[in-house]
C-alpha atoms as a PDB file:
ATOM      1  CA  UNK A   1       0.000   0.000   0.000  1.00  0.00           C
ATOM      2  CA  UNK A   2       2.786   2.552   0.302  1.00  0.00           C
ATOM      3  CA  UNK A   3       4.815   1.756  -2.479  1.00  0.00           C
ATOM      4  CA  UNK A   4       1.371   2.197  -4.667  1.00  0.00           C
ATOM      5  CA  UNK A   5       1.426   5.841  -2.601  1.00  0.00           C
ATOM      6  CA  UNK A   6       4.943   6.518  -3.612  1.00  0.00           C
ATOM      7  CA  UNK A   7       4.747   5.685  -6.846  1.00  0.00           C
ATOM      8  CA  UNK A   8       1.058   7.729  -7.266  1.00  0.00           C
ATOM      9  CA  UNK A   9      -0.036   9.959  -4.903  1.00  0.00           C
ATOM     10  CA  UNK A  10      -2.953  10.541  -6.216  1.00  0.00           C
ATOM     11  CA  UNK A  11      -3.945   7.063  -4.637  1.00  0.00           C
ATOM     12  CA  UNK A  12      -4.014   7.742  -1.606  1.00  0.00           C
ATOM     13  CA  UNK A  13      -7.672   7.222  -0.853  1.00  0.00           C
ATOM     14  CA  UNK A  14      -7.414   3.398  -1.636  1.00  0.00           C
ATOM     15  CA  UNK A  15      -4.253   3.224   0.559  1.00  0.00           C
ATOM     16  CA  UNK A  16      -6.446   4.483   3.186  1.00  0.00           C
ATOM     17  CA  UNK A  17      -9.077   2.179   2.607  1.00  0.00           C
ATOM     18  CA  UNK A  18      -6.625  -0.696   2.423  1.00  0.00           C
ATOM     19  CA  UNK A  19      -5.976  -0.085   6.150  1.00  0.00           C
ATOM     20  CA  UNK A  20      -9.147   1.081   7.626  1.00  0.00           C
ATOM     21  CA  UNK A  21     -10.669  -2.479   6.382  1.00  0.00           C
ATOM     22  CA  UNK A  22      -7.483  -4.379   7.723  1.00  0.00           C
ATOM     23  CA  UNK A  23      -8.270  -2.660  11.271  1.00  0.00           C
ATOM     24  CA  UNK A  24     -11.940  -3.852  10.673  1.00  0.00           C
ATOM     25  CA  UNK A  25     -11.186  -7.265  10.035  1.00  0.00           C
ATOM     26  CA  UNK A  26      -8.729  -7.920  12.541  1.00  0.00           C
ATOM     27  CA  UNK A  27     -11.355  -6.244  15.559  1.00  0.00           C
ATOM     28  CA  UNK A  28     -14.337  -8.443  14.300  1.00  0.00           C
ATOM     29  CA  UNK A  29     -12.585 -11.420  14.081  1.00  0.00           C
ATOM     30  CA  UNK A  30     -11.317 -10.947  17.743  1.00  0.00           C
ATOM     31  CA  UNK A  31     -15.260 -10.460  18.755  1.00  0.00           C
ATOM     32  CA  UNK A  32     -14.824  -6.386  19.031  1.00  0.00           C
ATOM     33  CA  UNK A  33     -17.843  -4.865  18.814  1.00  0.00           C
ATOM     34  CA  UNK A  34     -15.611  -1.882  17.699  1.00  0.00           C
ATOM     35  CA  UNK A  35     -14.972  -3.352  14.285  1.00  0.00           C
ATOM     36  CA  UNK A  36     -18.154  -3.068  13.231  1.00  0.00           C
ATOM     37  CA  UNK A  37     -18.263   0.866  14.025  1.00  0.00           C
ATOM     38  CA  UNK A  38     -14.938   0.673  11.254  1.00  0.00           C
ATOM     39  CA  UNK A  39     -16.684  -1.261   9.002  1.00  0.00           C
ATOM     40  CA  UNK A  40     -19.499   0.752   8.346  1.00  0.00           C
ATOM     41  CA  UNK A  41     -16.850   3.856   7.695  1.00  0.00           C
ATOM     42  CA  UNK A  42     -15.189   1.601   5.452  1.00  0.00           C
ATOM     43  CA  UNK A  43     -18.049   1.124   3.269  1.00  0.00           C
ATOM     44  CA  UNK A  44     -18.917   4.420   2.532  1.00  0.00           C
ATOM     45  CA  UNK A  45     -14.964   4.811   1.612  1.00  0.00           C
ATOM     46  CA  UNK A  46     -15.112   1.722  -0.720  1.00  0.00           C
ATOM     47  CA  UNK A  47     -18.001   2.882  -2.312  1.00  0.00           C
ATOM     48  CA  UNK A  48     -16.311   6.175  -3.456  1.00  0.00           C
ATOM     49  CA  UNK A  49     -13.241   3.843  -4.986  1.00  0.00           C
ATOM     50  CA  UNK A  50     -15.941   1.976  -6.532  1.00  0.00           C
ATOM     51  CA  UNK A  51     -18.036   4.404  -8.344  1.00  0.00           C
ATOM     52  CA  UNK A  52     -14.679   5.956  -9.451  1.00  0.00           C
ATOM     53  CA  UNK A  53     -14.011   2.354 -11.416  1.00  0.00           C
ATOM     54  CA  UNK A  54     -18.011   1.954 -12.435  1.00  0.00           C
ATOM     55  CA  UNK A  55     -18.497  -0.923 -10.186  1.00  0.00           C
ATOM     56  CA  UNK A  56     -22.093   0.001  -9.427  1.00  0.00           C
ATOM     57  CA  UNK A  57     -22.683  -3.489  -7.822  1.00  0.00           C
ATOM     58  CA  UNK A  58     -20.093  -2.990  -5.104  1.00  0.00           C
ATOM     59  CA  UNK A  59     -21.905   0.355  -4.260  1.00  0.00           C
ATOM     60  CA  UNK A  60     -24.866  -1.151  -3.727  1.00  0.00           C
ATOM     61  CA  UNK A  61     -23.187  -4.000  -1.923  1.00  0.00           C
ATOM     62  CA  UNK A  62     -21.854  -1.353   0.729  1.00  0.00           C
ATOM     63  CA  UNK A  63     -24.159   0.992   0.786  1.00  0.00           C
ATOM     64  CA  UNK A  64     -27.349  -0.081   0.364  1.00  0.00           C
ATOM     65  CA  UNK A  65     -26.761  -3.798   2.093  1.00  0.00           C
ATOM     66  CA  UNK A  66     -23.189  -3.979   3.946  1.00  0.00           C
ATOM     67  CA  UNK A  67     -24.677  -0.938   5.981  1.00  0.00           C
ATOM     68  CA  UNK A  68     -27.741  -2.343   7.092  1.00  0.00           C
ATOM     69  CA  UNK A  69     -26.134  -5.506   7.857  1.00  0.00           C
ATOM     70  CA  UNK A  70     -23.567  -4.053   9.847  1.00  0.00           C
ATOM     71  CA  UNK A  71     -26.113  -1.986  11.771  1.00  0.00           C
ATOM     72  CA  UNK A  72     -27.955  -5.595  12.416  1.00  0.00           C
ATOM     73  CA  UNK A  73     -25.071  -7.083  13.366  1.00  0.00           C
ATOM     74  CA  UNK A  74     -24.167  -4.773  16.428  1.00  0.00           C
ATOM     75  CA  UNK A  75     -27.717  -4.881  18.024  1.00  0.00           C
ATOM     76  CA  UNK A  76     -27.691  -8.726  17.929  1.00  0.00           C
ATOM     77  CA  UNK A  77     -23.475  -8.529  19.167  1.00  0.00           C
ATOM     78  CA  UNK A  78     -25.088  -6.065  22.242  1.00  0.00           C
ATOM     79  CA  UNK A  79     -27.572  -8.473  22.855  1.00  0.00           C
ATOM     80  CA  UNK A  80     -25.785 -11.465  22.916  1.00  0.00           C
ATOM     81  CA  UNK A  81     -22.624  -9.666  25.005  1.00  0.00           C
ATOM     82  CA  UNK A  82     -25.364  -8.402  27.403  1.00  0.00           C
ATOM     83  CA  UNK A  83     -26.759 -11.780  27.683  1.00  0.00           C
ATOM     84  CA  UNK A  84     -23.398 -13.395  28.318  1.00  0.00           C
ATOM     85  CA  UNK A  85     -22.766 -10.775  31.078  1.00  0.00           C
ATOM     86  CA  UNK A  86     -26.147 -11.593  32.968  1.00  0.00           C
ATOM     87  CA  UNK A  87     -25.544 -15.526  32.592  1.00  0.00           C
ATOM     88  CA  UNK A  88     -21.859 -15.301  33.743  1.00  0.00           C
ATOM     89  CA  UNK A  89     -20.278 -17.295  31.308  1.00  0.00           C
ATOM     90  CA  UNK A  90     -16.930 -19.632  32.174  1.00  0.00           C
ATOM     91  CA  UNK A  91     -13.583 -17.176  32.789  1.00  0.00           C
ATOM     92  CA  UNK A  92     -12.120 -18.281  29.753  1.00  0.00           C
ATOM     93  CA  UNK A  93     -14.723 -16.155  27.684  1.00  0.00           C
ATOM     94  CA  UNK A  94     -13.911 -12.447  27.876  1.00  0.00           C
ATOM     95  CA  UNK A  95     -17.689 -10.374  28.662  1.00  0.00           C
ATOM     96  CA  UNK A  96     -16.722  -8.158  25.565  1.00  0.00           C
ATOM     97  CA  UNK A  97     -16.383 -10.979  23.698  1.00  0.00           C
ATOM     98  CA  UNK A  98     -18.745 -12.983  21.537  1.00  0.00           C
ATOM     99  CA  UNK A  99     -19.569 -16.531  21.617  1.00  0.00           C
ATOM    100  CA  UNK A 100     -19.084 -17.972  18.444  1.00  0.00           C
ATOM    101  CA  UNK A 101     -21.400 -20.593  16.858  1.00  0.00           C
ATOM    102  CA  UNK A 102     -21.687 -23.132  14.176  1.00  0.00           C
ATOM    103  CA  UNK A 103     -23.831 -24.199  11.124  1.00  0.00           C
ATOM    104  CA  UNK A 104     -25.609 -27.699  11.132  1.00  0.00           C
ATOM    105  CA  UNK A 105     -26.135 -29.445   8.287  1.00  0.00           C
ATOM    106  CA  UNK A 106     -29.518 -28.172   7.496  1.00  0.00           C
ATOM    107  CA  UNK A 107     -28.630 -24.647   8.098  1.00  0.00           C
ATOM    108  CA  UNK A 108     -25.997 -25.145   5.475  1.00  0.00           C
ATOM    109  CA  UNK A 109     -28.692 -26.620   2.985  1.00  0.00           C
ATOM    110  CA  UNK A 110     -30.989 -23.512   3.781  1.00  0.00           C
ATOM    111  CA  UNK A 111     -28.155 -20.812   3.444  1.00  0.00           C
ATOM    112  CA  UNK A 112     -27.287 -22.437   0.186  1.00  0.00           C
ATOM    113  CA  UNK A 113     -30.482 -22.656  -1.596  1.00  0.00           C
ATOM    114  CA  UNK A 114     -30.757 -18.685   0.060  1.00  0.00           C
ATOM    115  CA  UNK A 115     -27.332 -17.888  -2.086  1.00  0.00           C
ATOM    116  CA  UNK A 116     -29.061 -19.403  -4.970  1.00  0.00           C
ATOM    117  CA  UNK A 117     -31.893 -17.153  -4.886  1.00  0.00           C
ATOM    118  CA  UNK A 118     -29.912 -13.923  -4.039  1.00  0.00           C
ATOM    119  CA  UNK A 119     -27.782 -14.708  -7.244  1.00  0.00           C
ATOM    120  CA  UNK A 120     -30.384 -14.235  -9.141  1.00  0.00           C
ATOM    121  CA  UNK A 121     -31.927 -10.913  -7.887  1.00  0.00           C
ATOM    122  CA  UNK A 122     -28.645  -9.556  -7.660  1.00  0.00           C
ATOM    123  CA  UNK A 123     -27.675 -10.496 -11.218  1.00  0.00           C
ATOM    124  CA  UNK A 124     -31.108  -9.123 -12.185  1.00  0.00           C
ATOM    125  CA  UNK A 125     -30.432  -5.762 -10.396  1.00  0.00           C
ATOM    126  CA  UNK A 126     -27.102  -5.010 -11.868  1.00  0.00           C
ATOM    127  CA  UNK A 127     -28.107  -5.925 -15.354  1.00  0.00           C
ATOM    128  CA  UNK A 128     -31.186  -4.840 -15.826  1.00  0.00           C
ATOM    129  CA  UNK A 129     -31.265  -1.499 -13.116  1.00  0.00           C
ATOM    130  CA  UNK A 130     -28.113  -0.628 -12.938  1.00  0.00           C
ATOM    131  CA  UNK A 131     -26.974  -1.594 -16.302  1.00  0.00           C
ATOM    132  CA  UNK A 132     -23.437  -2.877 -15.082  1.00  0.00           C
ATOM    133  CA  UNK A 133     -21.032  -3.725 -17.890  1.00  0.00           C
ATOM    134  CA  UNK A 134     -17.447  -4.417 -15.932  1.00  0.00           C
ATOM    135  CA  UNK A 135     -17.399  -7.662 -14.569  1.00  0.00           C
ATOM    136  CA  UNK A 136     -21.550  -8.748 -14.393  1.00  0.00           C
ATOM    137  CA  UNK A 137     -21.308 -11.888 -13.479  1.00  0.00           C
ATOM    138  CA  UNK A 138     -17.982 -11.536 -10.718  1.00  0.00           C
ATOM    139  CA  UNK A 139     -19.932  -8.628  -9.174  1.00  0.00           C
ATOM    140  CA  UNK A 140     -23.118 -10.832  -8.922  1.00  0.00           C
ATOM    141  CA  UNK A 141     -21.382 -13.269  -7.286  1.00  0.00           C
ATOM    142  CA  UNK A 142     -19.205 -10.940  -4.391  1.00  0.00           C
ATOM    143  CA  UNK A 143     -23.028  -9.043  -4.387  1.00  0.00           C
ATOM    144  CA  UNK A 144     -24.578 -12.006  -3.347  1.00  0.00           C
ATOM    145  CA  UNK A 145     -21.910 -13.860  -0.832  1.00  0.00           C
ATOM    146  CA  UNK A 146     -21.178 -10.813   0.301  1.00  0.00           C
ATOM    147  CA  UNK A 147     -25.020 -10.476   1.584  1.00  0.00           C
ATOM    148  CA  UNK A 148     -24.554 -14.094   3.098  1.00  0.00           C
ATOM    149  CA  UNK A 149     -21.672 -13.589   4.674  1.00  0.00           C
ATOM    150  CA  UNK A 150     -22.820 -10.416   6.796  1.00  0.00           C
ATOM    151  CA  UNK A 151     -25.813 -12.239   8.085  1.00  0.00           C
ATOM    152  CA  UNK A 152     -23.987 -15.239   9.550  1.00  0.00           C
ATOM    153  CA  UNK A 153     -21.482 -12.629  10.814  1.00  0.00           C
ATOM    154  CA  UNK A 154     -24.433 -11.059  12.255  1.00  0.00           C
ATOM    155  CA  UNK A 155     -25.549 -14.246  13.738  1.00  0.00           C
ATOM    156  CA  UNK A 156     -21.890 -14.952  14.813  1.00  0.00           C
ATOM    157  CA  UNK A 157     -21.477 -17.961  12.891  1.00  0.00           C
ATOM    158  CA  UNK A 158     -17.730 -18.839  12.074  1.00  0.00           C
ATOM    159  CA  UNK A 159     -18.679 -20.191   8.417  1.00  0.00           C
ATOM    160  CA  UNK A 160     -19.339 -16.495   7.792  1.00  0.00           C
ATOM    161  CA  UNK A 161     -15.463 -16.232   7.019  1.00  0.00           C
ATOM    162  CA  UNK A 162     -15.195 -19.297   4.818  1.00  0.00           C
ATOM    163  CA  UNK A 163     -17.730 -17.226   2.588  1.00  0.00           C
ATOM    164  CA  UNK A 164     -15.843 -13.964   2.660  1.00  0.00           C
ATOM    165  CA  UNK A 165     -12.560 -15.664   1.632  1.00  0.00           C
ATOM    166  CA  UNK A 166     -14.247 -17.003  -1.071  1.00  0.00           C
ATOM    167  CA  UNK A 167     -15.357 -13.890  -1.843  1.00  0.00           C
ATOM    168  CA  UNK A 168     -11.917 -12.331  -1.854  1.00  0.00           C
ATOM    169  CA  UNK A 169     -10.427 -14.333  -4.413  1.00  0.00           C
ATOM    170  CA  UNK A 170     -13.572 -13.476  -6.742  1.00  0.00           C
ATOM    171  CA  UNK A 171     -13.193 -10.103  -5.686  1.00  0.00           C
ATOM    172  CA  UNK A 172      -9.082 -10.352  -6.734  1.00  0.00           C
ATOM    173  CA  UNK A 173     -10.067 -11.634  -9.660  1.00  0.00           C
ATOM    174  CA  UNK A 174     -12.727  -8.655 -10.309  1.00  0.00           C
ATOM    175  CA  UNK A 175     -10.324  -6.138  -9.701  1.00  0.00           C
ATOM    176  CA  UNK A 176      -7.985  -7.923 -12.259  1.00  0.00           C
ATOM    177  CA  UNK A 177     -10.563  -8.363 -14.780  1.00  0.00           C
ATOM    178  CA  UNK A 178     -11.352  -4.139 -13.952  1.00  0.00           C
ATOM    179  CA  UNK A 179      -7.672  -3.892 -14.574  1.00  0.00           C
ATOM    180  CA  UNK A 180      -7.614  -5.123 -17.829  1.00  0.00           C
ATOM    181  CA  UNK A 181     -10.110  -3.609 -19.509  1.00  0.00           C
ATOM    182  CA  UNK A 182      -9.509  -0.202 -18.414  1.00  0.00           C
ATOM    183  CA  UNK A 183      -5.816  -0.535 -18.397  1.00  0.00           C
ATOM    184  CA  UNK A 184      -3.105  -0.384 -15.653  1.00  0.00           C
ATOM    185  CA  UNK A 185      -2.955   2.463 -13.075  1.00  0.00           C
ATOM    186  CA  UNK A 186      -1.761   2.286  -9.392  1.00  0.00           C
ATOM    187  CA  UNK A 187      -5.326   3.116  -8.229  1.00  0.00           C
ATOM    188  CA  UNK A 188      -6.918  -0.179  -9.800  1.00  0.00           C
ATOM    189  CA  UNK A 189      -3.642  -2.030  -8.360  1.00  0.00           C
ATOM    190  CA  UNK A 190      -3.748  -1.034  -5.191  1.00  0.00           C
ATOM    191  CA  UNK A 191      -7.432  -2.203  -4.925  1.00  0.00           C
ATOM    192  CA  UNK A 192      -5.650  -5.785  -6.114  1.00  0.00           C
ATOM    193  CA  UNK A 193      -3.611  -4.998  -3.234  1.00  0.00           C
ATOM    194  CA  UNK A 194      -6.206  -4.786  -0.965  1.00  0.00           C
ATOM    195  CA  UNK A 195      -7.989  -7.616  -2.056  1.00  0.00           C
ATOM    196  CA  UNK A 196      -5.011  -9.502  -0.839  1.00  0.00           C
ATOM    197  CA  UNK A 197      -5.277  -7.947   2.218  1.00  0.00           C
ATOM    198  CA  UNK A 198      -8.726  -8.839   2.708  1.00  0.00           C
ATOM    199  CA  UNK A 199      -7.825 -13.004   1.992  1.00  0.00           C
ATOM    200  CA  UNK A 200      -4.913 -13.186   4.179  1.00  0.00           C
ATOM    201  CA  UNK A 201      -7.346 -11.194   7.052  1.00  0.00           C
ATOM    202  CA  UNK A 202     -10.108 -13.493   6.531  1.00  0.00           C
ATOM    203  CA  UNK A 203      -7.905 -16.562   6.379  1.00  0.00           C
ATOM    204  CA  UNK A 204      -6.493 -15.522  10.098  1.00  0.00           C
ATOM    205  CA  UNK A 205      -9.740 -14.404  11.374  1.00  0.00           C
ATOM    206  CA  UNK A 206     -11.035 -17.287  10.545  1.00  0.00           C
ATOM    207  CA  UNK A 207      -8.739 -19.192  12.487  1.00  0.00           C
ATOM    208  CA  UNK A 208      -9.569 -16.589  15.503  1.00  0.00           C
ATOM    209  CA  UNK A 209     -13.290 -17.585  15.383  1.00  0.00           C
ATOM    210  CA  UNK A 210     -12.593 -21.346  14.853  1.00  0.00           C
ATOM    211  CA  UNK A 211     -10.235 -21.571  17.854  1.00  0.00           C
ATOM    212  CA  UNK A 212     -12.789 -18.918  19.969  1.00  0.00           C
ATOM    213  CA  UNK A 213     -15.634 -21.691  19.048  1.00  0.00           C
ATOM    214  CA  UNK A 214     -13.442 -24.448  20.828  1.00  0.00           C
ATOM    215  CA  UNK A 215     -13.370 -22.664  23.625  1.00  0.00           C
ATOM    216  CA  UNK A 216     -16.981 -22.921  24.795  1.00  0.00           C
ATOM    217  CA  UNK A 217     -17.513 -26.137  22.615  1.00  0.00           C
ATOM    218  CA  UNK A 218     -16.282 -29.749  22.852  1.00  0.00           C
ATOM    219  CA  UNK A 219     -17.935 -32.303  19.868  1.00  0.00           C
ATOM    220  CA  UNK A 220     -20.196 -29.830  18.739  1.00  0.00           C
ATOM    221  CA  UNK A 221     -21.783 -29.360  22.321  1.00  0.00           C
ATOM    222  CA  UNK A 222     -21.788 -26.416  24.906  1.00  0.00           C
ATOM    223  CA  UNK A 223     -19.747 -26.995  27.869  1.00  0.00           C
ATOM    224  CA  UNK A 224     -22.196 -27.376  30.990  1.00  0.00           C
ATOM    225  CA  UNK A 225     -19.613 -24.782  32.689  1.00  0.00           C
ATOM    226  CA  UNK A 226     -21.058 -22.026  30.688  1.00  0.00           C
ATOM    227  CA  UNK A 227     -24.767 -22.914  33.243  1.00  0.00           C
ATOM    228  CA  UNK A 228     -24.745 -20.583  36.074  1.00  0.00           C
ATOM    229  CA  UNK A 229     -22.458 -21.279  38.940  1.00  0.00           C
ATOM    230  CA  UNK A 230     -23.825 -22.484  42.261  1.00  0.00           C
ATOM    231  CA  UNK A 231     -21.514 -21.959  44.913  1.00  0.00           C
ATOM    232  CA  UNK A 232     -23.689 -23.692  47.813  1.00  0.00           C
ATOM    233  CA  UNK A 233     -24.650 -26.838  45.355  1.00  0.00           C
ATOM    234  CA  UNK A 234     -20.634 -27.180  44.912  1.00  0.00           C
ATOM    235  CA  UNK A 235     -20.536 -27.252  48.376  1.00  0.00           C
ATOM    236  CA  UNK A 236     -22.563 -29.768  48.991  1.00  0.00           C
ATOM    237  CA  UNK A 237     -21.425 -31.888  46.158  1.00  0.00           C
ATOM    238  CA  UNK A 238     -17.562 -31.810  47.520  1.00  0.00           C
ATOM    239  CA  UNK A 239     -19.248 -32.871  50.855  1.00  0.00           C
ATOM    240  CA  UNK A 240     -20.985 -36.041  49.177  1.00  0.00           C
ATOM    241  CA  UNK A 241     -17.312 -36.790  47.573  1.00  0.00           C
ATOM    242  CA  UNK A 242     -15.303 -36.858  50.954  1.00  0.00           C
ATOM    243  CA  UNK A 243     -18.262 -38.842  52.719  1.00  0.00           C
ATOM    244  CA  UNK A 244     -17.956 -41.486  49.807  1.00  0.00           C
END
């Protein structure tokens, strides 16, 4: 990102944005509640870099759905932190931290056959409404995982992040596709730049959320520490043990 400053000044906005959504990432993926807050500023700078290159899809991808999303996604993180706090979860669980969850086999059925039908509409909107030209089909596809992605973010599942580095590589290859047909410049580059940025995030905060799910999970269960603790039944319990 600074060498694509240095060598063109003039790109400093996408250097900008480059590490504003790096911050982002790394926050949400360590449960900050913060991150979100970043994200939504991010958006509205993406969106500028966007319309700039024509990519009308990826404006309406930040503005018009990443922002709403992101909005959803820290009233349910409140609630679920303020839940945690009332329930006094096991010390290993930070209180400004969320608990992380995962997809069953039917939710993964359902989510899918969602994708399949947000595809289309997307596909729909950018062809036939916005009239999109630069990469249809690419920005159909980030459009639509994108959209996923933020609502199993906002329901704190760790698959969320499997989507979204899916969604970097077909957003890498977007931005090289943009590249191409509107010829090299250090602005387009460095938004290849940040797409890389993006994958290797996602890749570690994906690794954040898995290893944050083992905490409070063994086989796919919730650890019965995570119930409410009783001192006086402990008591008792330790009592029982010595008389036996």
């Amino acid at each position: 990102g600074l060498t694509c400053l240095a060598l063109d000044p003039s790109s400093w906005l996408n250097v900008l944005d480059l590490f504003i959504v790096m911050v982002n990432i790394d926050l949400v993926s360590r449960g900050k509640l913060s991150g979100i807050y970043i994200g939504i500023l991010e958006c509205f700078v993406y969106s500028y870099i966007a319309y700039q290159s024509a990519l009308y899809g990826e404006i309406v991808k930040n503005l018009c759905i990443a922002v709403p999303l992101n909005t959803f996604s820290i009233i349910s993180w409140t609630i679920s932190m303020k839940k945690q706090a009332k329930e006094k979860f096991i010390d290993s669980q930070p209180q400004n931290e969320i608990i992380i969850r995962k997809l069953s086999k039917k939710q993964k059925a359902m989510f899918a056959g969602i994708f399949v039908v947000v595809f289309a509409l997307c596909y729909s909107l950018l062809r036939f409404v916005l009239h999109q030209k630069n990469a249809l089909i690419l920005g159909a596809i980030t459009l639509s995982m994108s959209i996923i992605g933020k609502i199993l973010t906002a329901r704190r599942y760790m698959e969320a992040y499997l989507i979204f580095n899916t969604n970097d590589v077909i957003s890498l290859l977007m931005w090289g596709q943009t590249l191409l047909e509107t010829g090299f410049s250090i602005s387009t580059f460095s938004m290849i730049v940040y797409a890389l940025a993006m994958f290797t995030m996602d890749v570690y905060a994906y690794g954040l959320w898995k290893s944050m799910y083992r905490k409070v999970a063994v086989n796919g269960g919730v650890l019965l520490a995570m119930r409410k603790v009783n001192i006086k039944s402990i008591v008792k319990l330790r009592r029982r043990f010595r008389n036996l």
